[in-house]
N, C-alpha and C. Protein backbone atom coordinates (compact mmCIF):
# COMPACT_ATOMS: atom_id res chain seq x y z
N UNK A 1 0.85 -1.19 0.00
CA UNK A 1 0.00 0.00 0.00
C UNK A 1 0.88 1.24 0.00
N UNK A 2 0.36 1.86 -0.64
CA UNK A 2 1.16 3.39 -0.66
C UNK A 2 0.69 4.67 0.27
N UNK A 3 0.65 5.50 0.40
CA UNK A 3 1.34 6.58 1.13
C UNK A 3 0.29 7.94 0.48
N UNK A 4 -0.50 8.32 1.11
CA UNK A 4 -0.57 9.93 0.63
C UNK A 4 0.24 10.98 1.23
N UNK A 5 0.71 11.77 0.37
CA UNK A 5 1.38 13.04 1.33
C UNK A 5 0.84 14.25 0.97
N UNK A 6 -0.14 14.73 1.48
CA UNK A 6 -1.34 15.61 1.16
C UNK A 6 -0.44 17.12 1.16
N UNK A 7 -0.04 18.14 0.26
CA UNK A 7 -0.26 19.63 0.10
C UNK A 7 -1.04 20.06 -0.69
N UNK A 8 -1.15 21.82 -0.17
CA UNK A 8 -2.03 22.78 -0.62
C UNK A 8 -1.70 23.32 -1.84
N UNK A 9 -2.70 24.15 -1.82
CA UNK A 9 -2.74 25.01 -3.25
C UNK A 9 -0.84 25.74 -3.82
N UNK A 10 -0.24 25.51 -4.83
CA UNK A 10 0.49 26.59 -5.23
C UNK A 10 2.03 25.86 -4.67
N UNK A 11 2.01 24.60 -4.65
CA UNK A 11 3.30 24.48 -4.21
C UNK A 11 4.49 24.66 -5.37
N UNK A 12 5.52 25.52 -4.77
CA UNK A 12 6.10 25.95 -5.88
C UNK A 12 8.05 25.19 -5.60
N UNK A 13 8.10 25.45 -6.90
CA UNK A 13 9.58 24.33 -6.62
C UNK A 13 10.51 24.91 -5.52
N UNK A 14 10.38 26.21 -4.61
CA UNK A 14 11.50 26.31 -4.35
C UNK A 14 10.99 25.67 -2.72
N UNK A 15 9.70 25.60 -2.66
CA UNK A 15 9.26 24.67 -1.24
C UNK A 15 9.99 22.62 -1.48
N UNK A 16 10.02 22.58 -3.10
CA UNK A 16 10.27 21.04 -3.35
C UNK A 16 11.62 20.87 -2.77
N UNK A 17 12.07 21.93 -3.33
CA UNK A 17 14.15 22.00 -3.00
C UNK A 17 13.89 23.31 -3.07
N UNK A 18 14.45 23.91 -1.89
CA UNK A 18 14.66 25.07 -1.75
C UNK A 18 16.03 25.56 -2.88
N UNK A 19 15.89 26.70 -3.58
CA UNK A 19 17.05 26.73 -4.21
C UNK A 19 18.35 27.22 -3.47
N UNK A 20 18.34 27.73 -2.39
CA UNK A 20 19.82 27.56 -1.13
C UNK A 20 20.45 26.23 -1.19
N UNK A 21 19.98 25.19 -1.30
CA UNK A 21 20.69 24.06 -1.27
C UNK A 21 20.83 23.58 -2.43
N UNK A 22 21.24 24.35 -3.70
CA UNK A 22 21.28 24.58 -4.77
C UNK A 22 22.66 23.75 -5.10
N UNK A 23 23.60 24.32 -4.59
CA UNK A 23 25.38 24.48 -4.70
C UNK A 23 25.81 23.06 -3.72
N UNK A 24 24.66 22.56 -2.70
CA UNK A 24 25.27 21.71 -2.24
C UNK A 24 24.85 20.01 -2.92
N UNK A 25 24.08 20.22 -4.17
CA UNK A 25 23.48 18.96 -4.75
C UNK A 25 24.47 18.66 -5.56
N UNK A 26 25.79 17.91 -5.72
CA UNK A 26 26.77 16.95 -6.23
C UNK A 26 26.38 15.64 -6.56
N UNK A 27 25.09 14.99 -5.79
CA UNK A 27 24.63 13.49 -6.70
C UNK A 27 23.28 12.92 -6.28
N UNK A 28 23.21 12.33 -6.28
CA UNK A 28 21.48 11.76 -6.61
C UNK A 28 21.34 11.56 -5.22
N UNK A 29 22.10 10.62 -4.08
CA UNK A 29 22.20 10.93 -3.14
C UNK A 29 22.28 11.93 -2.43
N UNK A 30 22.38 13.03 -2.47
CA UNK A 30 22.51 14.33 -2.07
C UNK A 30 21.13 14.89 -2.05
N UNK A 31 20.85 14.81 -3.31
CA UNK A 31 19.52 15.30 -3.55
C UNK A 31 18.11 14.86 -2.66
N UNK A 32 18.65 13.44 -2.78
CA UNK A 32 17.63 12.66 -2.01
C UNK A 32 17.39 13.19 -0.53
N UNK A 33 18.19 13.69 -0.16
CA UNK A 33 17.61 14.70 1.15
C UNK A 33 17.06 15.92 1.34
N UNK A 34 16.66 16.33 -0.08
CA UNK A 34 16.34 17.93 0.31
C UNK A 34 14.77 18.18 0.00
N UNK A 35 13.70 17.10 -0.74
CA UNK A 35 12.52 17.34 -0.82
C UNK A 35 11.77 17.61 -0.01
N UNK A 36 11.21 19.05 0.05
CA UNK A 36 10.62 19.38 1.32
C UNK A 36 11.25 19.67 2.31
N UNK A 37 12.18 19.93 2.28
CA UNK A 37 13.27 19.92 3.84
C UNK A 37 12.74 21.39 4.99
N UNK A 38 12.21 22.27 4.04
CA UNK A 38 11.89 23.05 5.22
C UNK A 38 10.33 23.10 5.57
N UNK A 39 9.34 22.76 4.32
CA UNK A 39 8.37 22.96 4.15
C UNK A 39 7.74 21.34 5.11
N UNK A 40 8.33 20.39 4.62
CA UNK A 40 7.72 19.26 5.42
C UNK A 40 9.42 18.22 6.07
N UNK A 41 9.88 18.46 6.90
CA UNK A 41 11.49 17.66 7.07
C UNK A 41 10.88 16.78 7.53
N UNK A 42 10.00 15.71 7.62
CA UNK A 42 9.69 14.66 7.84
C UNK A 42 9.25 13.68 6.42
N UNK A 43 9.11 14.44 5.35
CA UNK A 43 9.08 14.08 4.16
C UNK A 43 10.12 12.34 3.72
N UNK A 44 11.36 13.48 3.11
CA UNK A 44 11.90 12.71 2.23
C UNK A 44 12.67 11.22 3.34
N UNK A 45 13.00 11.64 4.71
CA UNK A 45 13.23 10.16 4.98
C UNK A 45 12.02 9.12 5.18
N UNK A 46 10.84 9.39 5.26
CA UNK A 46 10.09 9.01 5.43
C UNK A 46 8.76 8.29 4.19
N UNK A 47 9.38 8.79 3.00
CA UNK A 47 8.63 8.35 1.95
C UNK A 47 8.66 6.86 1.35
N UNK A 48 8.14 6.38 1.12
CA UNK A 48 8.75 4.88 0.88
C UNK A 48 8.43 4.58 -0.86
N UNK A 49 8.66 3.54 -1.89
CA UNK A 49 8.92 3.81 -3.28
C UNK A 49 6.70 3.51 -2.98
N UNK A 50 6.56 4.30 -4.10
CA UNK A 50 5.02 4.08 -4.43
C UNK A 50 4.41 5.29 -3.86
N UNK A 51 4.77 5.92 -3.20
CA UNK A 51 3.90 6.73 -2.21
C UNK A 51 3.18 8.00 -3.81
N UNK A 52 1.84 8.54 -3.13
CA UNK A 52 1.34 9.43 -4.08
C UNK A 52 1.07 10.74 -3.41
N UNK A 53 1.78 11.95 -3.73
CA UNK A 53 1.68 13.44 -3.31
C UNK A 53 0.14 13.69 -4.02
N UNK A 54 -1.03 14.38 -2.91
CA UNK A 54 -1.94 14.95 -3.34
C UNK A 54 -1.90 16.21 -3.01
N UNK A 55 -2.31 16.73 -4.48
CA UNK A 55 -2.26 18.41 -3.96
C UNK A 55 -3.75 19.08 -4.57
N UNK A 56 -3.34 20.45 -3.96
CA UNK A 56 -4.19 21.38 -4.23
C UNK A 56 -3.65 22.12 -5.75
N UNK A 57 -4.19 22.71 -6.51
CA UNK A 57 -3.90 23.77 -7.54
C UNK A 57 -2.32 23.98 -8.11
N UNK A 58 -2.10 24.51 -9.19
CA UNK A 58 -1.00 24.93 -9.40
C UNK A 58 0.62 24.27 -8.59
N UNK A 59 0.29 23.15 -8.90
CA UNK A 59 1.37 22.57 -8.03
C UNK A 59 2.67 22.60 -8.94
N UNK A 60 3.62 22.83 -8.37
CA UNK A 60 4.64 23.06 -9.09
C UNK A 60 5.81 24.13 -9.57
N UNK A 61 4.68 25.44 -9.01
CA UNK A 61 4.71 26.80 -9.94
C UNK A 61 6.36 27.45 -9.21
N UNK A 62 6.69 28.08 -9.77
CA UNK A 62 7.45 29.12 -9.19
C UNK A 62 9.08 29.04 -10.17
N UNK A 63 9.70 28.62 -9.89
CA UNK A 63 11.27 28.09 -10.89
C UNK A 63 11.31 27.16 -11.62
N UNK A 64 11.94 27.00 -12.94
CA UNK A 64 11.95 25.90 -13.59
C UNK A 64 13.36 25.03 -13.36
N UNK A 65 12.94 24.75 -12.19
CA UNK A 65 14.33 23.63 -11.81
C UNK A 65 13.64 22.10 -11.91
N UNK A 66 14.67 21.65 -12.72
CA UNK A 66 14.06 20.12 -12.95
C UNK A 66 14.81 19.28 -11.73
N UNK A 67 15.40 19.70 -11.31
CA UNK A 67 16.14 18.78 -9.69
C UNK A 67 15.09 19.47 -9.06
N UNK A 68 13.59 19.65 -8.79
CA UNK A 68 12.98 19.64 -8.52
C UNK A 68 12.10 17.94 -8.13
N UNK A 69 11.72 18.00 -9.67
CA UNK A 69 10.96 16.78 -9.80
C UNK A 69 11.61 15.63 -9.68
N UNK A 70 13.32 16.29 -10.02
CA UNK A 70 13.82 14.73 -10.01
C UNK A 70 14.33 14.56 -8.59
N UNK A 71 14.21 15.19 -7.52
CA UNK A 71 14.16 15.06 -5.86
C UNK A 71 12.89 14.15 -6.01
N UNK A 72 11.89 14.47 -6.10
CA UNK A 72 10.67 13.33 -6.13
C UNK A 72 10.77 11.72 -6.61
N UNK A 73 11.13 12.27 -7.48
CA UNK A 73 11.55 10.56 -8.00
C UNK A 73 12.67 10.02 -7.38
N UNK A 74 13.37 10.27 -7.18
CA UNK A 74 14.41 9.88 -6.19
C UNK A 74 14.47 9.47 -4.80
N UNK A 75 13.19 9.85 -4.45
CA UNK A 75 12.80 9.18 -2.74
C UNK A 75 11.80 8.47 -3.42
N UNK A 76 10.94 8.36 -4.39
CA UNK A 76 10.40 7.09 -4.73
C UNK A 76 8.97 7.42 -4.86
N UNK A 77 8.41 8.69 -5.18
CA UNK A 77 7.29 9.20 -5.47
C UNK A 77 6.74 8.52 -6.71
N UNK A 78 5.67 7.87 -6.56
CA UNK A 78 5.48 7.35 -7.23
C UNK A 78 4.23 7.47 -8.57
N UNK A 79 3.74 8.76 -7.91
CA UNK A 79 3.01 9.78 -8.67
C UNK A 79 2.32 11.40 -7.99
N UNK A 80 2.27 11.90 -8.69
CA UNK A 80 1.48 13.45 -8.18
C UNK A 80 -0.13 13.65 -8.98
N UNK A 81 -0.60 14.09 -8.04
CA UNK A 81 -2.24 14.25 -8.29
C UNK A 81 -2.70 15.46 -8.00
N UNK A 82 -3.38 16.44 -9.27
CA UNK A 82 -3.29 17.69 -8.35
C UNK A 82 -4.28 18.13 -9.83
N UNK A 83 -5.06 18.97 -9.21
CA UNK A 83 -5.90 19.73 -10.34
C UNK A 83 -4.89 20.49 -11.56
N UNK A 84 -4.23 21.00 -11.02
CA UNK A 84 -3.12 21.63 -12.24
C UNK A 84 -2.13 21.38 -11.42
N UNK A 85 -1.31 21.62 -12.65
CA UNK A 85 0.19 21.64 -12.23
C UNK A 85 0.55 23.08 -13.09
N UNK A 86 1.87 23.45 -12.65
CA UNK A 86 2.56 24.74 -13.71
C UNK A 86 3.42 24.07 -14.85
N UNK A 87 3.10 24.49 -15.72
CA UNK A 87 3.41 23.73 -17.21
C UNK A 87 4.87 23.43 -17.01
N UNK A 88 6.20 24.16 -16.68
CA UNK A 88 7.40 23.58 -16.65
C UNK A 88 7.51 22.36 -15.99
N UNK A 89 6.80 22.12 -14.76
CA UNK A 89 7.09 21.15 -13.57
C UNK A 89 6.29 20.25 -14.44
N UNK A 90 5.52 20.63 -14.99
CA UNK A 90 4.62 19.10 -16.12
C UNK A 90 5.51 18.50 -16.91
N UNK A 91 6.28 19.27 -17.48
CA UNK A 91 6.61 18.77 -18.43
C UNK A 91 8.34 18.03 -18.03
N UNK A 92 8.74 18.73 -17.43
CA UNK A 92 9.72 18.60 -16.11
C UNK A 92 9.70 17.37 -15.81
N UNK A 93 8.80 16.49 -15.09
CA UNK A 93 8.22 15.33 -14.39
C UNK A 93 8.19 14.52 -15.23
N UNK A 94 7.24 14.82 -16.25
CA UNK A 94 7.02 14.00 -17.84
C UNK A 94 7.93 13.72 -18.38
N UNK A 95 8.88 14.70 -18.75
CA UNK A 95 10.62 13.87 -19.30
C UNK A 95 11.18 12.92 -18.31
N UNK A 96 10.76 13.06 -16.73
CA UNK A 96 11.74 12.33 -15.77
C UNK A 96 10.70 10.90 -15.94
N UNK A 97 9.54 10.73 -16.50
CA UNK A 97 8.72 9.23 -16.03
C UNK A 97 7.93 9.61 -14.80
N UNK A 98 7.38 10.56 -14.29
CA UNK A 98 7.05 10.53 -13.10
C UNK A 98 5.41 10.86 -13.49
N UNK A 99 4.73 9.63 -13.50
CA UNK A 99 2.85 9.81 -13.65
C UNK A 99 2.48 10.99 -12.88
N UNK A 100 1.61 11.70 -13.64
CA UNK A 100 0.72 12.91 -13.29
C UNK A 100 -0.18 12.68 -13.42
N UNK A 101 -1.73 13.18 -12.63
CA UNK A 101 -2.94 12.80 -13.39
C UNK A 101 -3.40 14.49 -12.37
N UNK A 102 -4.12 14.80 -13.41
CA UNK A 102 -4.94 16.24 -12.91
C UNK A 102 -6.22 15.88 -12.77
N UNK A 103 -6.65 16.04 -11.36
CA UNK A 103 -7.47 15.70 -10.78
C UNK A 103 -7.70 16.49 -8.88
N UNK A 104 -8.95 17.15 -8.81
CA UNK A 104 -9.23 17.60 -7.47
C UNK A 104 -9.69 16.68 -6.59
N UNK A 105 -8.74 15.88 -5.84
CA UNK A 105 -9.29 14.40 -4.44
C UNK A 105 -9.46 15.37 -3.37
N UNK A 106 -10.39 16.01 -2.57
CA UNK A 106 -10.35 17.13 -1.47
C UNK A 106 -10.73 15.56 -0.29
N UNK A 107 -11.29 14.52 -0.59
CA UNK A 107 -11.45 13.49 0.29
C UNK A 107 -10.52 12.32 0.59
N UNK A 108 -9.07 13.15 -0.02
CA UNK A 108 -7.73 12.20 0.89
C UNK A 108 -6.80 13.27 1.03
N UNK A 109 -6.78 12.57 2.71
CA UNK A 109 -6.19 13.00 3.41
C UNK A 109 -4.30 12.34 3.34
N UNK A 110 -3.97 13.50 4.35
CA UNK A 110 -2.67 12.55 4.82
C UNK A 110 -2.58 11.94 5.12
N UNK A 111 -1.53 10.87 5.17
CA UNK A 111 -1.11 9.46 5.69
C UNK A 111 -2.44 8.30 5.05
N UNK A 112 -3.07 8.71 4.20
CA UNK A 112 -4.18 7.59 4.09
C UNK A 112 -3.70 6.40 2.97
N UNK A 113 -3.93 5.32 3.02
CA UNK A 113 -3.56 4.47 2.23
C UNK A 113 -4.10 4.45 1.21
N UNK A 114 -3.49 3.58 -0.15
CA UNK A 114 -4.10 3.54 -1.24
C UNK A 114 -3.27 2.65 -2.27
N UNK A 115 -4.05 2.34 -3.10
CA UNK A 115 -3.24 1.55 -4.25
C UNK A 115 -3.68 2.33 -5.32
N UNK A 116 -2.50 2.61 -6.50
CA UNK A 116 -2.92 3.14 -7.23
C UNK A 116 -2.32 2.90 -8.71
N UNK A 117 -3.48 2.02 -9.63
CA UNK A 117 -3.10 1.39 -10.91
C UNK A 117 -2.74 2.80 -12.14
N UNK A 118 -1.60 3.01 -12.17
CA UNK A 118 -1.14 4.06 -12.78
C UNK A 118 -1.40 3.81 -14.90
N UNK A 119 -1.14 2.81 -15.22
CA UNK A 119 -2.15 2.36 -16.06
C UNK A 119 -3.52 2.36 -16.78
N UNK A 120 -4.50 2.19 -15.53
CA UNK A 120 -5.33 2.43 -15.58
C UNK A 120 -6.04 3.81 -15.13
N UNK A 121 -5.62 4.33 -14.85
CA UNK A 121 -5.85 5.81 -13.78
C UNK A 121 -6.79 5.43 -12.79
N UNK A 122 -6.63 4.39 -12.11
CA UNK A 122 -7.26 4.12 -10.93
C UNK A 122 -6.83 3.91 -9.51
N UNK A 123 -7.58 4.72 -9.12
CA UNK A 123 -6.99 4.61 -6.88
C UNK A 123 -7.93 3.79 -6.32
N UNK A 124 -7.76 3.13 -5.85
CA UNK A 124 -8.27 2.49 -4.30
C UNK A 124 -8.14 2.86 -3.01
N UNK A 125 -8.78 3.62 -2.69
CA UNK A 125 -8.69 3.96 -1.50
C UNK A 125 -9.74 3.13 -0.34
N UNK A 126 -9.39 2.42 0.70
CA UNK A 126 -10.26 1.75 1.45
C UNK A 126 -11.44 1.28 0.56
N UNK A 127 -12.56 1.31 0.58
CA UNK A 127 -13.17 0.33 -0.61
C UNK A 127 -14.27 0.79 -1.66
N UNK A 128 -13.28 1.97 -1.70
CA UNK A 128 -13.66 2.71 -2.27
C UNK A 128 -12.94 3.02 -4.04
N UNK A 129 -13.18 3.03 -5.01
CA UNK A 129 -12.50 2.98 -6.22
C UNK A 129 -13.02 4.53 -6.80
N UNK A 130 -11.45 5.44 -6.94
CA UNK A 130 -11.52 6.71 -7.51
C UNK A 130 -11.47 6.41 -9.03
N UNK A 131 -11.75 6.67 -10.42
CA UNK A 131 -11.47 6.59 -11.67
C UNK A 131 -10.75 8.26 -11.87
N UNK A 132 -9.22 8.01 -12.45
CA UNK A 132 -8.97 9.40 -12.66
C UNK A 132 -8.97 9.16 -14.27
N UNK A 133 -8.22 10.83 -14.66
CA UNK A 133 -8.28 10.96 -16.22
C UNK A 133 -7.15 10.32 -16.73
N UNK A 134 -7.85 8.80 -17.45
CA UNK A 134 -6.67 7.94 -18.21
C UNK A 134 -5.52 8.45 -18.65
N UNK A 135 -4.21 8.27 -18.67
CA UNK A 135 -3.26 8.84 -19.65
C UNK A 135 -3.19 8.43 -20.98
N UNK A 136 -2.90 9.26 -22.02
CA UNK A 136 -2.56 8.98 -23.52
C UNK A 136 -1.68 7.64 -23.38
N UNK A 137 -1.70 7.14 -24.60
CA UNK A 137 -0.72 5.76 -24.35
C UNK A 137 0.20 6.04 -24.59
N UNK A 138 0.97 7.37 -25.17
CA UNK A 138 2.42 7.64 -25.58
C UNK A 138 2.70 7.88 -24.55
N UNK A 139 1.82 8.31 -23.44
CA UNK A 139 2.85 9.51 -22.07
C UNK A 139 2.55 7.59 -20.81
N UNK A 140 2.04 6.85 -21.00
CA UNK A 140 2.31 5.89 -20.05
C UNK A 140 3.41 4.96 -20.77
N UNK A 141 3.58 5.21 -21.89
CA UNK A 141 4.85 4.54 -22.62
C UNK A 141 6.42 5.43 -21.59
N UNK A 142 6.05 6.81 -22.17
CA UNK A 142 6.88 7.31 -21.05
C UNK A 142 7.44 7.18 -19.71
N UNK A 143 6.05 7.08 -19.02
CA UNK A 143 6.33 6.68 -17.59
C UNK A 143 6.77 5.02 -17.48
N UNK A 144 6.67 4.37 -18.62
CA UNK A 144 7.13 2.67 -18.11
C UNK A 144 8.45 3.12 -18.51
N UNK A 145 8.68 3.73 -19.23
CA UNK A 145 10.07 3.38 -19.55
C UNK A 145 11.11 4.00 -18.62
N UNK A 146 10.60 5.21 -18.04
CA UNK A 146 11.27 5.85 -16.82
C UNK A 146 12.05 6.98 -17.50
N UNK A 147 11.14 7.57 -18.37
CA UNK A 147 11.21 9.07 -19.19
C UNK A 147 11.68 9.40 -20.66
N UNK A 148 11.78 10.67 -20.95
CA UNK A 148 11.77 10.81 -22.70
C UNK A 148 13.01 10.36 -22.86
N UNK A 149 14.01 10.66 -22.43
CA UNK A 149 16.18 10.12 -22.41
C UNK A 149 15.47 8.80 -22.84
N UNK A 150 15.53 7.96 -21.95
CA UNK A 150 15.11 6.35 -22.07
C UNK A 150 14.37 5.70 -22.84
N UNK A 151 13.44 6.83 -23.18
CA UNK A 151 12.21 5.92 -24.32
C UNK A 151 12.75 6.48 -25.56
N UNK A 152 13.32 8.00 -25.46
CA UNK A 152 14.18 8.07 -27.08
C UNK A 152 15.57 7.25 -27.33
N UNK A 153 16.53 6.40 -26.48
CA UNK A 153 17.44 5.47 -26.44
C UNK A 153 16.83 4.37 -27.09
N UNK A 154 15.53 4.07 -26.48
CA UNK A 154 14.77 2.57 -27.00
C UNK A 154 14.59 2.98 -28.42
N UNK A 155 13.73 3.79 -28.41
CA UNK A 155 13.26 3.93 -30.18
C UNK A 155 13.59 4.70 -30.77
N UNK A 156 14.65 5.39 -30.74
CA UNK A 156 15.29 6.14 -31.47
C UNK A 156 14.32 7.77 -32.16
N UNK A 157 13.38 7.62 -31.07
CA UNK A 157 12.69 8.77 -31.71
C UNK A 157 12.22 9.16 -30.43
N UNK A 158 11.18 10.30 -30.58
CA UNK A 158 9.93 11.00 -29.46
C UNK A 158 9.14 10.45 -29.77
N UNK A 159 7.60 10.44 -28.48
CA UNK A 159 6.54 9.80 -28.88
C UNK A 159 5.86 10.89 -29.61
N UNK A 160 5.34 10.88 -30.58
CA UNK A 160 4.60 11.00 -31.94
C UNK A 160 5.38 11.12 -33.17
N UNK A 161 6.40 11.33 -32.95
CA UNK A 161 7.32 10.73 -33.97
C UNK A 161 7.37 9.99 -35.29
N UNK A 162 7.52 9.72 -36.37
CA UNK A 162 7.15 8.73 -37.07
C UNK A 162 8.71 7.77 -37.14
N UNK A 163 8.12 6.03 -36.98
CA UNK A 163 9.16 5.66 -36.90
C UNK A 163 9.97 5.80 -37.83
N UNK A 164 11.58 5.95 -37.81
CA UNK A 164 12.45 5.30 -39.18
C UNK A 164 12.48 4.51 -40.20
């Protein structure tokens, strides 16, 4: 079972990684400690792989730092759910493989459990079944493969692309 980690409206990258700890990110390990560090420091040791961030509005907004999103994936986020996101951090996430689905859940909370078929755009929450908005099959091609680098290595192209 996975993990909700419930924020509000407008979270903006420099709450994800503050950009002060900018100069001290040298490797993936490094990084892996700074998600949320002032905004929630119980966060990133505490996340386990699968867990799903629910948010409020505009999540994302503020700098276009992609060691943003890729702090998320790196403690093992295993998707974000949020009525909007700010288009850099979308697209940001989307090159890294990291499932998005835009969607307002105001009835999960923190710490609540859930399974969630990323595939299908479906949550389980207690016995209860959410249906979110399916993803295109090029952008869950994305997320299996674990982003655009990786899925343009495999096929030598972008998704819509025409093959060679």
């Amino acid at each position: 079972m996975a993990r909700v980690w419930r924020f509000g409206a407008d979270v903006n990258t420099d709450q994800i990684v503050p950009g002060r700890f900018a100069p001290y990110v040298t490797s993936e390990a490094e990084l892996r400690k700074y998600p949320f560090i002032e905004a929630r420091p119980e966060f990133a040791p505490s996340v386990q792989p699968g867990d799903v961030i629910v948010a409020e509005r505009n999540f994302g907004c503020g700098s276009s730092r992609e060691y943003a999103p890729q702090a998320l994936k790196l403690v093992g986020i295993g998707a974000i759910i949020a009525p909007s996101f700010a288009r850099i951090f979308y697209r940001n996430a989307l090159n890294l493989g990291i499932p998005l689905f835009e969607a307002d859940l105001p009835q999960l909370s923190d710490g609540m459990e859930l399974e969630l078929d990323v595939g299908q755009g479906r949550l389980q929450v207690g016995g209860d079944t959410i249906q979110l908005p399916p993803p295109p099959a090029w952008m869950q091609e994305v997320w299996n493969i674990g982003g655009i680098v990786p899925y343009f290595r495999t096929y030598g192209r972008f998704p819509g692309e025409a093959a060679s």
